[in-house]
PDB file of N, CA and C in Angstrom:
ATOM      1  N   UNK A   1      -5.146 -12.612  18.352  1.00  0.00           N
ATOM      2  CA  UNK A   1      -3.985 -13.412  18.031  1.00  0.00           C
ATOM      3  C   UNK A   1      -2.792 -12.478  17.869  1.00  0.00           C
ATOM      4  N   UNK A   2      -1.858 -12.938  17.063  1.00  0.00           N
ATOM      5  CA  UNK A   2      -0.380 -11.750  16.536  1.00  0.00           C
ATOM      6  C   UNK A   2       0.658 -12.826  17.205  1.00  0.00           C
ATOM      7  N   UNK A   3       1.815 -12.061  17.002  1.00  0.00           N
ATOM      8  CA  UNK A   3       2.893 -13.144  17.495  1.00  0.00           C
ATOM      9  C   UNK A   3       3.221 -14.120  19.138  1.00  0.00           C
ATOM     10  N   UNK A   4       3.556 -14.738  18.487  1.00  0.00           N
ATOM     11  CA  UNK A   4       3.585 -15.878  20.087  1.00  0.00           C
ATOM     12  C   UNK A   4       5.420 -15.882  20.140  1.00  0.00           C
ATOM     13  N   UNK A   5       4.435 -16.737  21.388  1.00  0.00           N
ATOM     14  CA  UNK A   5       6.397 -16.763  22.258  1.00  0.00           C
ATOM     15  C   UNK A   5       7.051 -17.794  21.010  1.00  0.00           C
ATOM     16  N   UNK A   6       8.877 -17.653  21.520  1.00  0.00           N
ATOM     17  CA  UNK A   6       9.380 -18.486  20.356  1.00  0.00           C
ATOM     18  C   UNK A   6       9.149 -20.055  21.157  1.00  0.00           C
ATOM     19  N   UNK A   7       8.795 -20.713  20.506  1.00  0.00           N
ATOM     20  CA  UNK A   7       8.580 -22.576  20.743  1.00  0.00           C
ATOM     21  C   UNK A   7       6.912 -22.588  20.731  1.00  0.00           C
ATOM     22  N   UNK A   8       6.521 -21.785  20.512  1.00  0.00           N
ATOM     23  CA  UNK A   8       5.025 -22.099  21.373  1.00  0.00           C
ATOM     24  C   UNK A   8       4.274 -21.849  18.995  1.00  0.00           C
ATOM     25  N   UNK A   9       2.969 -22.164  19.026  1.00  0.00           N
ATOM     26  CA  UNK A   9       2.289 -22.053  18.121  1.00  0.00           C
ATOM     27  C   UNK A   9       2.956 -22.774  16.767  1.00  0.00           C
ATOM     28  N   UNK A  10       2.684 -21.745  15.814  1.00  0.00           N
ATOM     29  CA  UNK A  10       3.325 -22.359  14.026  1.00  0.00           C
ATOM     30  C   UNK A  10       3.745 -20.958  13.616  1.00  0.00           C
ATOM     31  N   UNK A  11       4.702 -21.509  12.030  1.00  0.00           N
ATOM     32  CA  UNK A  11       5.253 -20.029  11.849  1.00  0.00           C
ATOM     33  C   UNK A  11       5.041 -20.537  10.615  1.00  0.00           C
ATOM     34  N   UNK A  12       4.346 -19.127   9.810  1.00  0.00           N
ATOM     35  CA  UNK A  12       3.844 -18.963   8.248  1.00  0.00           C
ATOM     36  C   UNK A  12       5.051 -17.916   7.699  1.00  0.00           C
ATOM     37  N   UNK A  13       5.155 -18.000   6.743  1.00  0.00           N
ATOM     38  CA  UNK A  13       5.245 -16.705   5.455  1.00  0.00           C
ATOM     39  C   UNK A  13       4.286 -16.090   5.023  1.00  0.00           C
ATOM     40  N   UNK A  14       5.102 -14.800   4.568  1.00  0.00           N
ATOM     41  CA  UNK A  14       3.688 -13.942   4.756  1.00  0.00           C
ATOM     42  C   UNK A  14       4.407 -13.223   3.308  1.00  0.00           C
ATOM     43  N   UNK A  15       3.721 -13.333   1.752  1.00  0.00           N
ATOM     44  CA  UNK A  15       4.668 -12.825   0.718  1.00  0.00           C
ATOM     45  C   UNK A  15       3.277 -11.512   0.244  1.00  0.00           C
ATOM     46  N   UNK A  16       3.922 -10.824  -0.194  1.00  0.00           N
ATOM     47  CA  UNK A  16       3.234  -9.540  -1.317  1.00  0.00           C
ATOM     48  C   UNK A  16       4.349  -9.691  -2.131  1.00  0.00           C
ATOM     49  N   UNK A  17       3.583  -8.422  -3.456  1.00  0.00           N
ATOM     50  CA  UNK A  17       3.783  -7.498  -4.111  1.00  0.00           C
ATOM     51  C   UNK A  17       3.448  -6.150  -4.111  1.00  0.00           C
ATOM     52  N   UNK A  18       4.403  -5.252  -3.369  1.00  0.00           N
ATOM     53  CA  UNK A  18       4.008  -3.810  -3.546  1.00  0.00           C
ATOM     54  C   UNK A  18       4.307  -2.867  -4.651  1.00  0.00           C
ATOM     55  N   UNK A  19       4.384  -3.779  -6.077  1.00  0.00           N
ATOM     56  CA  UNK A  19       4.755  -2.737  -6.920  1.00  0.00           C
ATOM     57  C   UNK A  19       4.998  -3.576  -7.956  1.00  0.00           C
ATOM     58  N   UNK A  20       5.096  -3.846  -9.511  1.00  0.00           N
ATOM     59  CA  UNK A  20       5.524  -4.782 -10.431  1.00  0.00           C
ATOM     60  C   UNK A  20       7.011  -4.617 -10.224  1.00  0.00           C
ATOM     61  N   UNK A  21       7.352  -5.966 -10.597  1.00  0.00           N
ATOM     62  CA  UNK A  21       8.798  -6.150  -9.949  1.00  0.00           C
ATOM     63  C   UNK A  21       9.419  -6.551  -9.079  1.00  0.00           C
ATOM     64  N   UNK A  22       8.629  -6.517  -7.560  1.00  0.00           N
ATOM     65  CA  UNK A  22       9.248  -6.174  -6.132  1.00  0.00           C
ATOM     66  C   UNK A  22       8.155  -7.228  -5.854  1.00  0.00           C
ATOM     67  N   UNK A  23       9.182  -8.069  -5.032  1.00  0.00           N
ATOM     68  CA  UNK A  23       8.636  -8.666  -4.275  1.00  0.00           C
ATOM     69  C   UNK A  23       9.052  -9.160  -2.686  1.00  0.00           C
ATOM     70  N   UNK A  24       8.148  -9.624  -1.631  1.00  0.00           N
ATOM     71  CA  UNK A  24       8.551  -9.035  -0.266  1.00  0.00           C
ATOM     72  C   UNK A  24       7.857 -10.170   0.308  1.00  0.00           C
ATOM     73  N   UNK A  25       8.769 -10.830   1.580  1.00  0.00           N
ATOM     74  CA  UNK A  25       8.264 -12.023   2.133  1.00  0.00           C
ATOM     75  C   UNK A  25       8.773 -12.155   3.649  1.00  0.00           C
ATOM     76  N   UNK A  26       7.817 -12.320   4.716  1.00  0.00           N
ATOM     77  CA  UNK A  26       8.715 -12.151   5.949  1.00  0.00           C
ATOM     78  C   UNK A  26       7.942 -13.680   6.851  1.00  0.00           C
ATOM     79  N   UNK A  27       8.588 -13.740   7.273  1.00  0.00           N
ATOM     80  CA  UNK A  27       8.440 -14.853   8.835  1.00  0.00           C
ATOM     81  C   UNK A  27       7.319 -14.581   9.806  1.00  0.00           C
ATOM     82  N   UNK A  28       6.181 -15.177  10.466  1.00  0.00           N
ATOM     83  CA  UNK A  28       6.228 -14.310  11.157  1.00  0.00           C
ATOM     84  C   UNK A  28       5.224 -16.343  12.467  1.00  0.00           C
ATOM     85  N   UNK A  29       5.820 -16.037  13.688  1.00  0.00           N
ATOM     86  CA  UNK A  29       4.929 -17.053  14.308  1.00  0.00           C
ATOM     87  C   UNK A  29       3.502 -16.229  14.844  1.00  0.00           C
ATOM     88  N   UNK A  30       3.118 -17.389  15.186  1.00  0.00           N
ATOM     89  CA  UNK A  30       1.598 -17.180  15.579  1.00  0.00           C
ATOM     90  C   UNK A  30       1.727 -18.021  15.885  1.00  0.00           C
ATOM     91  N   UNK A  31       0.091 -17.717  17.332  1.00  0.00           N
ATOM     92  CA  UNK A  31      -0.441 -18.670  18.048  1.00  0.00           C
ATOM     93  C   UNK A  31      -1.283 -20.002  17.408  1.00  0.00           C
ATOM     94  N   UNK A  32      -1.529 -20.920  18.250  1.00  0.00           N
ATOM     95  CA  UNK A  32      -2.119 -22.195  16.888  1.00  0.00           C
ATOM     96  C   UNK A  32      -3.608 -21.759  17.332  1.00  0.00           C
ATOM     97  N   UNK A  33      -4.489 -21.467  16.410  1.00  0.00           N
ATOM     98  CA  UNK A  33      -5.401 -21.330  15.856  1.00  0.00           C
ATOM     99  C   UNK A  33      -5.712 -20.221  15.194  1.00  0.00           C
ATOM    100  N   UNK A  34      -4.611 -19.356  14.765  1.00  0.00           N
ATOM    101  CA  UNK A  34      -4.468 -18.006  14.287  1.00  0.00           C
ATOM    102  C   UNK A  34      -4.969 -18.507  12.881  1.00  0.00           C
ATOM    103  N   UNK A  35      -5.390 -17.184  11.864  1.00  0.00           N
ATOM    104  CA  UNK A  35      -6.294 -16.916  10.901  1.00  0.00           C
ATOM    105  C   UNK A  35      -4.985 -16.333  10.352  1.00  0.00           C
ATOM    106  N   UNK A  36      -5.633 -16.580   8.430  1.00  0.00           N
ATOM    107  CA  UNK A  36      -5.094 -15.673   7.864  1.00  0.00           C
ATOM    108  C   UNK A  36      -4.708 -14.322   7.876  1.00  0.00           C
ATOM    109  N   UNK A  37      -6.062 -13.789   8.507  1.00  0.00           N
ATOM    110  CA  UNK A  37      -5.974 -12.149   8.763  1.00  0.00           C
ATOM    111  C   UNK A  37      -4.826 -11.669   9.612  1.00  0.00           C
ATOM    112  N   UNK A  38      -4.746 -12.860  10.831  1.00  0.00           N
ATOM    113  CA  UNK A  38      -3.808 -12.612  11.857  1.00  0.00           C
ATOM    114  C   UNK A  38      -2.193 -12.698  11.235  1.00  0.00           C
ATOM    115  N   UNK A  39      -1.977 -13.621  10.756  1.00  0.00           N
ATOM    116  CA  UNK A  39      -1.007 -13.620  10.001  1.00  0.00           C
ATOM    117  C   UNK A  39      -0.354 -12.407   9.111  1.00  0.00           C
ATOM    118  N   UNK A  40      -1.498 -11.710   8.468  1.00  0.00           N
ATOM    119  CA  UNK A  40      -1.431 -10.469   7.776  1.00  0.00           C
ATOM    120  C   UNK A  40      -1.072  -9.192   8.432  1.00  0.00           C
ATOM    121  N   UNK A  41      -1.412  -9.176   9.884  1.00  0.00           N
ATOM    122  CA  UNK A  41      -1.608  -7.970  10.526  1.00  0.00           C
ATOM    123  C   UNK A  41      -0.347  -8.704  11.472  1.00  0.00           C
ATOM    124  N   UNK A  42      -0.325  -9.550  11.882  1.00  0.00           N
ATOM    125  CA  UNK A  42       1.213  -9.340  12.408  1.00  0.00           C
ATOM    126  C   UNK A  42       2.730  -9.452  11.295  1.00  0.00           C
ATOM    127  N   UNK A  43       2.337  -9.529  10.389  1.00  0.00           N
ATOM    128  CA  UNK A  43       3.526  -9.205   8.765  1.00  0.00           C
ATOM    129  C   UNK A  43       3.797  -7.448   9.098  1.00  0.00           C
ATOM    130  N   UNK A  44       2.693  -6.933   9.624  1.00  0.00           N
ATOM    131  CA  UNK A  44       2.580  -5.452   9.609  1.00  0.00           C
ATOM    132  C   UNK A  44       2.273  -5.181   7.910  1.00  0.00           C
ATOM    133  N   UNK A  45       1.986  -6.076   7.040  1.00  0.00           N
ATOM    134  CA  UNK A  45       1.681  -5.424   5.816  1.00  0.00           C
ATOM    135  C   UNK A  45      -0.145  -4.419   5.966  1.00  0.00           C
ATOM    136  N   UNK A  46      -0.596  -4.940   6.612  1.00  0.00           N
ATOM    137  CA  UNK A  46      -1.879  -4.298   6.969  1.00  0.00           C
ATOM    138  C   UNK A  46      -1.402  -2.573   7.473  1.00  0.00           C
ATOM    139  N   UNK A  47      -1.271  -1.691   6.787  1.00  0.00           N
ATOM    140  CA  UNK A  47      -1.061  -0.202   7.113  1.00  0.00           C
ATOM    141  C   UNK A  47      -1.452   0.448   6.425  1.00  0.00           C
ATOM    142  N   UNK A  48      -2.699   0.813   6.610  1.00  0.00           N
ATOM    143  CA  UNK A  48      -3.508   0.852   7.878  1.00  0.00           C
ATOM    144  C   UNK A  48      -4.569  -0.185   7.975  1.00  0.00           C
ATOM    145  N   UNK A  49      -5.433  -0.297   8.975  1.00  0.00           N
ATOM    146  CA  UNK A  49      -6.096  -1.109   8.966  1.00  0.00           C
ATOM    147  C   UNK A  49      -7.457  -1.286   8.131  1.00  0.00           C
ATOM    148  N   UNK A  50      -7.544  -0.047   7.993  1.00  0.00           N
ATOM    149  CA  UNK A  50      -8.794   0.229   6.729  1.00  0.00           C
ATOM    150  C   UNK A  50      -9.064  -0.892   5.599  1.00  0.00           C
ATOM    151  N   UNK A  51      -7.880  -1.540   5.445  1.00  0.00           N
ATOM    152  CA  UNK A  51      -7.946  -2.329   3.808  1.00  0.00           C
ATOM    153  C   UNK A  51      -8.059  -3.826   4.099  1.00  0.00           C
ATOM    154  N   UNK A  52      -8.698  -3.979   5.598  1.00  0.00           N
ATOM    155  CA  UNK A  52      -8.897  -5.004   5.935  1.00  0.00           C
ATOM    156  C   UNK A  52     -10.498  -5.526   4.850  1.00  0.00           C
ATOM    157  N   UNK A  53     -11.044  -4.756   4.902  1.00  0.00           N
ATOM    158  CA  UNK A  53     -12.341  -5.145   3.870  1.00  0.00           C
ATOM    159  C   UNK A  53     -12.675  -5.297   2.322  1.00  0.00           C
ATOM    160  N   UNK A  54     -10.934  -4.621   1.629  1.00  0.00           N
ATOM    161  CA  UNK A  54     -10.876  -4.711   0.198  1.00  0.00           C
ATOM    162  C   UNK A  54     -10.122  -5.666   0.084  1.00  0.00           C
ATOM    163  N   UNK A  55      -9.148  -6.280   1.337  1.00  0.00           N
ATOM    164  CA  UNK A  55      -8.765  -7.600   1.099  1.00  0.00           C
ATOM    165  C   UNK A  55      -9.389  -9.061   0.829  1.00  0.00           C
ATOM    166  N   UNK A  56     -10.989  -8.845   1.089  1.00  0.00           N
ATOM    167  CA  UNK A  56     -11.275 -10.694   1.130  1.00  0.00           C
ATOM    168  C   UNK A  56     -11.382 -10.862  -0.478  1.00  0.00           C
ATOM    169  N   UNK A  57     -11.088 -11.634  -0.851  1.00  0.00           N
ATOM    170  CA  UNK A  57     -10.663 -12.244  -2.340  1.00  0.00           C
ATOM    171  C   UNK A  57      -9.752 -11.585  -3.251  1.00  0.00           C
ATOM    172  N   UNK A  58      -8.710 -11.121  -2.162  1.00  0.00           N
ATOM    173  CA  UNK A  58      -7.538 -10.811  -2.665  1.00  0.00           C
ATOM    174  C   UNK A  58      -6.161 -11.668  -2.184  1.00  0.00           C
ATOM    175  N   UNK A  59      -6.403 -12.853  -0.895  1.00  0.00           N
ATOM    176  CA  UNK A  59      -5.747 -13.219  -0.358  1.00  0.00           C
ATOM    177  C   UNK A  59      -5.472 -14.449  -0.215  1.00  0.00           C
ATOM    178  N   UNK A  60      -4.669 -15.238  -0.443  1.00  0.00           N
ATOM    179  CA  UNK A  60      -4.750 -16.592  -0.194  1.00  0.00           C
ATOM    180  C   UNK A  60      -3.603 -17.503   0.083  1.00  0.00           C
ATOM    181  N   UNK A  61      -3.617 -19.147   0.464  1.00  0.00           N
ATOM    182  CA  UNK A  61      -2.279 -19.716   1.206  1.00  0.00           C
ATOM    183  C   UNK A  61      -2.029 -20.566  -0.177  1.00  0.00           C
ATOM    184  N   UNK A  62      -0.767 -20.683  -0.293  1.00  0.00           N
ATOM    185  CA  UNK A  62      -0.263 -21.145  -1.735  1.00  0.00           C
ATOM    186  C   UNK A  62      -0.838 -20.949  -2.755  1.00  0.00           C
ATOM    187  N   UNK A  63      -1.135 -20.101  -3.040  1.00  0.00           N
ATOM    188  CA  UNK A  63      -1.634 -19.720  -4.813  1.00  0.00           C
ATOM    189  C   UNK A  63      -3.368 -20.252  -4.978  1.00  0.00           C
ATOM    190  N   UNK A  64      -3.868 -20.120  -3.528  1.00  0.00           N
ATOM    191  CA  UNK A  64      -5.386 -20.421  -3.673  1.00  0.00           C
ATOM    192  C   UNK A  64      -6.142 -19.584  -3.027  1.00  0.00           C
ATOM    193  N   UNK A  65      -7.208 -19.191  -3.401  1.00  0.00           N
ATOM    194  CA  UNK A  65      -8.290 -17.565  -2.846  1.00  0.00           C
ATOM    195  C   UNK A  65      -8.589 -18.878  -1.397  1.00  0.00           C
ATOM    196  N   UNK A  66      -8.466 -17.760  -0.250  1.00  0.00           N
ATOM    197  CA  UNK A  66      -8.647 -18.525   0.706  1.00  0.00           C
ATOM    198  C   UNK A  66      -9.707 -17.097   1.724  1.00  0.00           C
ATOM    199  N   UNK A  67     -10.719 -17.439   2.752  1.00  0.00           N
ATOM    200  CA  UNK A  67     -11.501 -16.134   3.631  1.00  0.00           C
ATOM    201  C   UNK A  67     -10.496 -15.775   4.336  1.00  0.00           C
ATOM    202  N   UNK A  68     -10.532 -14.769   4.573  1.00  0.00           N
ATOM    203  CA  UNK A  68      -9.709 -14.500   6.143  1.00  0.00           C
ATOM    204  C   UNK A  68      -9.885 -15.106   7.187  1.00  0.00           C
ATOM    205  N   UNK A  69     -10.786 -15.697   7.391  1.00  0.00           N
ATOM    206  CA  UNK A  69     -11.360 -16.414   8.343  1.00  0.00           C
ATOM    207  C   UNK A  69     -10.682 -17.955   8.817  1.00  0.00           C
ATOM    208  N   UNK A  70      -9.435 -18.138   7.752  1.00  0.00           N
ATOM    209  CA  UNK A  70      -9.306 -19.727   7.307  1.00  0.00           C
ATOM    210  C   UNK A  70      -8.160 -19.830   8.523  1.00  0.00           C
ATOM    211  N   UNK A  71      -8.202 -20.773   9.198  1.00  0.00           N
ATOM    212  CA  UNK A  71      -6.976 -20.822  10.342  1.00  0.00           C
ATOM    213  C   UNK A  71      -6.253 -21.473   9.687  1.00  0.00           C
ATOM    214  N   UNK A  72      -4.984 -21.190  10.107  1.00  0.00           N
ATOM    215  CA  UNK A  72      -3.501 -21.440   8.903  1.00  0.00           C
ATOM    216  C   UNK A  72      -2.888 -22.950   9.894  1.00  0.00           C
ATOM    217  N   UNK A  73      -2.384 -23.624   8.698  1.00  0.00           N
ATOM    218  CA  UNK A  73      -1.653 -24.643   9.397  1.00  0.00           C
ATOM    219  C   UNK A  73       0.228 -24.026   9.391  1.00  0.00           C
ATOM    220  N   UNK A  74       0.988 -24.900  10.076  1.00  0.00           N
ATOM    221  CA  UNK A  74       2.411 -24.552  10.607  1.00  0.00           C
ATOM    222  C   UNK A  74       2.832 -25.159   8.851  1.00  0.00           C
ATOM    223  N   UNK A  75       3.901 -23.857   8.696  1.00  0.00           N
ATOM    224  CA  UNK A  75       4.437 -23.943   7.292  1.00  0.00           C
ATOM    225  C   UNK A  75       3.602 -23.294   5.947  1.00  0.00           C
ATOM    226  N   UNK A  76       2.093 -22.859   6.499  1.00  0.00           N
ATOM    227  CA  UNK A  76       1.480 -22.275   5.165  1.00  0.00           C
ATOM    228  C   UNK A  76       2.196 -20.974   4.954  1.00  0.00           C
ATOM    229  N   UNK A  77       2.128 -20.660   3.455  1.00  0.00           N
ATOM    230  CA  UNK A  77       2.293 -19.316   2.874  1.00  0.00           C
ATOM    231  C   UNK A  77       1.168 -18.554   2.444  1.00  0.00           C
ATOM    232  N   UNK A  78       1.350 -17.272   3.043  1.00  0.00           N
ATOM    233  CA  UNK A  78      -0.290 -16.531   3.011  1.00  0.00           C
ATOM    234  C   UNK A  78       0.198 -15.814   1.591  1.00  0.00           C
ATOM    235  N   UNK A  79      -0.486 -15.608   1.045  1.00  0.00           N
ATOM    236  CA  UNK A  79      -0.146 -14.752  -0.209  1.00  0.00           C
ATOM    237  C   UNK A  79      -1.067 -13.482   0.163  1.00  0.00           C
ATOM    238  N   UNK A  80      -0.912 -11.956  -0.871  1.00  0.00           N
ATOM    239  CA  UNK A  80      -1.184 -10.919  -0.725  1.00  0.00           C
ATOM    240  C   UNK A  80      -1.439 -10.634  -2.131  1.00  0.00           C
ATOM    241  N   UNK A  81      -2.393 -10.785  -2.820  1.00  0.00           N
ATOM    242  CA  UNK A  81      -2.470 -10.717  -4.279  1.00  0.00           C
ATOM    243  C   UNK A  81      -2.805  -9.064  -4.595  1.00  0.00           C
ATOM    244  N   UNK A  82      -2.214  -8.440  -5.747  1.00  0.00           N
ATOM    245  CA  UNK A  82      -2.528  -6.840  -6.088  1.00  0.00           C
ATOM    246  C   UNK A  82      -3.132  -6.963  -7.340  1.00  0.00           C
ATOM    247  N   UNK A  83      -4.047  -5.900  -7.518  1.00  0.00           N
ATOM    248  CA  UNK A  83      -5.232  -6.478  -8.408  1.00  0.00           C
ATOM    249  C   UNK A  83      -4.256  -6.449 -10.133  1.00  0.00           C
ATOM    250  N   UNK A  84      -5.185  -7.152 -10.863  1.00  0.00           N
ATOM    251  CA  UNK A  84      -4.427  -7.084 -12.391  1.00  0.00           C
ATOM    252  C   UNK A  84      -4.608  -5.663 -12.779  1.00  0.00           C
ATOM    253  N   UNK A  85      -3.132  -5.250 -13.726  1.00  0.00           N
ATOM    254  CA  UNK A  85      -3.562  -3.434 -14.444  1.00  0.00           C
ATOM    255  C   UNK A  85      -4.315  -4.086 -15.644  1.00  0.00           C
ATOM    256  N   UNK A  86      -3.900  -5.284 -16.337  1.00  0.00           N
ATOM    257  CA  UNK A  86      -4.726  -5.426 -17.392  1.00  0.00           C
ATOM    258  C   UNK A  86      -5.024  -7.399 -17.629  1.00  0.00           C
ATOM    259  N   UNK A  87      -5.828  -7.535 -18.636  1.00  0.00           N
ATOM    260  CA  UNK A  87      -6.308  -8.479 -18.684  1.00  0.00           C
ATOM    261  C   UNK A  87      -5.076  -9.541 -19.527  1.00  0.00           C
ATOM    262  N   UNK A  88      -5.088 -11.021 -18.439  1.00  0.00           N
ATOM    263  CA  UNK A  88      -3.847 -11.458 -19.258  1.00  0.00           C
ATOM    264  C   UNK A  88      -3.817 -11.881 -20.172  1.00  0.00           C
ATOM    265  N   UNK A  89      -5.087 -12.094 -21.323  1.00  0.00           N
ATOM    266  CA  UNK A  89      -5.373 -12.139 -22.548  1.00  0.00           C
ATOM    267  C   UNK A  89      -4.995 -11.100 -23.470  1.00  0.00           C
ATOM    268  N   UNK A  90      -5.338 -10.151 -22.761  1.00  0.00           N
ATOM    269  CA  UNK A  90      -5.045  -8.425 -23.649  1.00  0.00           C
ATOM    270  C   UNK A  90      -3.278  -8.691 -23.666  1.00  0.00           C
ATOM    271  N   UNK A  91      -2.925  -8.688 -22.338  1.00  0.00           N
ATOM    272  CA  UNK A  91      -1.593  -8.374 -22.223  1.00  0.00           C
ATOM    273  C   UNK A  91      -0.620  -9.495 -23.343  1.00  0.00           C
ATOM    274  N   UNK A  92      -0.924 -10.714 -23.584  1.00  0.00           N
ATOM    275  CA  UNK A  92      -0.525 -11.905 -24.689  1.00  0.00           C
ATOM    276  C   UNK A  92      -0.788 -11.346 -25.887  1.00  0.00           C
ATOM    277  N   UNK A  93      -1.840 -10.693 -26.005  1.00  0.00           N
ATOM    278  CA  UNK A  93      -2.151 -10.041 -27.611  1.00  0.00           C
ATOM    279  C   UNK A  93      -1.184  -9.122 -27.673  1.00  0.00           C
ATOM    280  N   UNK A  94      -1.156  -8.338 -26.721  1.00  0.00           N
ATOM    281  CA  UNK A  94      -0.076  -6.676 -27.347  1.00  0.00           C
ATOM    282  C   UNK A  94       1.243  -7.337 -27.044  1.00  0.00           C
ATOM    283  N   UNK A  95       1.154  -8.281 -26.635  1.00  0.00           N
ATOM    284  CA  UNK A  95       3.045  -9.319 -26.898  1.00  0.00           C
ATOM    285  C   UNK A  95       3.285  -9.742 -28.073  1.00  0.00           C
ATOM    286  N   UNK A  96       2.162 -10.604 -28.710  1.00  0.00           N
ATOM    287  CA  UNK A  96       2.077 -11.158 -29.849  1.00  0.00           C
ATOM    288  C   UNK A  96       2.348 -10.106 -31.015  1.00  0.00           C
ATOM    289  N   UNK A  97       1.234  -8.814 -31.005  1.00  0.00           N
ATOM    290  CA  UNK A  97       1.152  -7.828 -31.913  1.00  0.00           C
ATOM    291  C   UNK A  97       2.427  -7.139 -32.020  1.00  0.00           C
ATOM    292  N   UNK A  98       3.363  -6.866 -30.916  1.00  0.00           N
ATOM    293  CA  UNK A  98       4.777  -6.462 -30.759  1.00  0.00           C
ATOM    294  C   UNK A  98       6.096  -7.116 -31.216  1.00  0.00           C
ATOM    295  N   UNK A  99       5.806  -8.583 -31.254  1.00  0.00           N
ATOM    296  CA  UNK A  99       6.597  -9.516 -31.601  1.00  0.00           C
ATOM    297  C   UNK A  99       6.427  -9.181 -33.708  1.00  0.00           C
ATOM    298  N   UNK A 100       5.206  -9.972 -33.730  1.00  0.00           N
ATOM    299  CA  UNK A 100       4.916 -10.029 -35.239  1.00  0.00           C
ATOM    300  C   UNK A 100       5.509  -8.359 -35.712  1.00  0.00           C
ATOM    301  N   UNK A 101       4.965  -7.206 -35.164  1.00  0.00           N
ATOM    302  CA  UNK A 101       5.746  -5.774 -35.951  1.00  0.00           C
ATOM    303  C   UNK A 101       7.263  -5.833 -35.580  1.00  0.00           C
ATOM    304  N   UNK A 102       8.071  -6.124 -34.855  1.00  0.00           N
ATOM    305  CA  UNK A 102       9.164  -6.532 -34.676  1.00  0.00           C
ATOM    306  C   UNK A 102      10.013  -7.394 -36.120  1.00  0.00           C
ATOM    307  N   UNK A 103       9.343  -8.205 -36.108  1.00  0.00           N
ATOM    308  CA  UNK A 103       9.869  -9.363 -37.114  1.00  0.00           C
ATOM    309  C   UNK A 103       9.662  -8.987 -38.296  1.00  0.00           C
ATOM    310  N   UNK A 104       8.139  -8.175 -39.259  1.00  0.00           N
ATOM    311  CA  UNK A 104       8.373  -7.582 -39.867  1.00  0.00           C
ATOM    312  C   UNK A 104       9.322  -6.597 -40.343  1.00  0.00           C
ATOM    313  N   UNK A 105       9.832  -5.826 -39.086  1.00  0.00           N
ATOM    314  CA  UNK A 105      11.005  -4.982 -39.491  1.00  0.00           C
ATOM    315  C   UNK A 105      11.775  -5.122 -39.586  1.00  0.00           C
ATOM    316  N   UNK A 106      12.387  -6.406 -39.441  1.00  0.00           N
ATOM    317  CA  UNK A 106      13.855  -6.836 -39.797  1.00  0.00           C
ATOM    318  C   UNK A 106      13.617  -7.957 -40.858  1.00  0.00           C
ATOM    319  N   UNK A 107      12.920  -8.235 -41.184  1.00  0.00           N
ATOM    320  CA  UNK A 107      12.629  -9.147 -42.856  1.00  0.00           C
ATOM    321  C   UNK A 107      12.871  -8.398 -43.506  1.00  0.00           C
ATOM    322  N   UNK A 108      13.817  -8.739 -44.700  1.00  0.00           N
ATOM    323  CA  UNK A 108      14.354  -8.086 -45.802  1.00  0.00           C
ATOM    324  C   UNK A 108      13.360  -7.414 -47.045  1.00  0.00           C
ATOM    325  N   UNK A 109      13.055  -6.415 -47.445  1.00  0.00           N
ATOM    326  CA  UNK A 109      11.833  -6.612 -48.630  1.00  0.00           C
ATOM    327  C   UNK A 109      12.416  -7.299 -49.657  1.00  0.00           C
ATOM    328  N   UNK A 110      11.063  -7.118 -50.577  1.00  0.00           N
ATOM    329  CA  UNK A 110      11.385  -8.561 -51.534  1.00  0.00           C
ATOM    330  C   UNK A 110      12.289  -7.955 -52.901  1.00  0.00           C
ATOM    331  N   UNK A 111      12.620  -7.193 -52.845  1.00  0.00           N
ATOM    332  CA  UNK A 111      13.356  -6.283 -53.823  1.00  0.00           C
ATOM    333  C   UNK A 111      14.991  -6.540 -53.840  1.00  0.00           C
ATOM    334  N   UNK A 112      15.169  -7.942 -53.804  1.00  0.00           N
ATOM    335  CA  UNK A 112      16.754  -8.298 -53.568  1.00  0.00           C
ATOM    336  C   UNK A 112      17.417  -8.867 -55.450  1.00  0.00           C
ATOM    337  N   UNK A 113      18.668  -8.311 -55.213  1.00  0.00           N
ATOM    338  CA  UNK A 113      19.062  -8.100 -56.877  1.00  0.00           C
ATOM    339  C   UNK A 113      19.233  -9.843 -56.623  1.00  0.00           C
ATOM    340  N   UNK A 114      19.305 -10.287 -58.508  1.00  0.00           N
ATOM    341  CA  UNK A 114      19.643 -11.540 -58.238  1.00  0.00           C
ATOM    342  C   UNK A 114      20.944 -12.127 -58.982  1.00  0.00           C
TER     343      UNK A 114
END
């Protein structure tokens, strides 16, 4: 598969994250019965091709784990998911724990004249 002529096939989005923060989304057509994978490798985000095998259940079309294998309909968005640095439970606790020592430090002690 990879890109088709213009009028001919369907055209996806193709979004990542290469970094917290940054985010990156391109156009790209394909032929009609093209695959996710195909979609991926004509984005050119596939560099090199090696990480074609640490991708399956990293990838999916609107915010759902989808195989590479899945042929895309005209208008899907392939997503490119990058793994979590930490757990988003952990990460809510050391928000919470940051907030509460925060607020402590600007509460007045109880030592106010009267």
């Amino acid at each position: 598969m990879g890109r088709a002529e213009p009028g001919s096939g369907l055209s996806v989005q193709v979004a990542w994250s290469p970094r917290p923060g940054v985010a990156e989304e391109t156009s790209v057509r394909l032929e009609a019965g093209a695959t996710l994978l195909d979609a991926l490798r004509a984005s050119g985000v596939l560099e090199p091709e090696a990480v074609v095998g640490a991708l399956q259940g990293s990838v999916g079309i609107w915010g759902r784990l989808r195989p590479l294998d899945v042929v895309l309909q005209p208008g899907d968005r392939v997503e490119l998911y990058r793994p979590l640095e930490i757990d988003p439970k952990e990460a809510r606790r050391r928000r919470q724990r940051r907030q509460r020592e925060a607020a402590a430090a600007l509460k007045p002690s109880g030592n106010r004249p009267r």
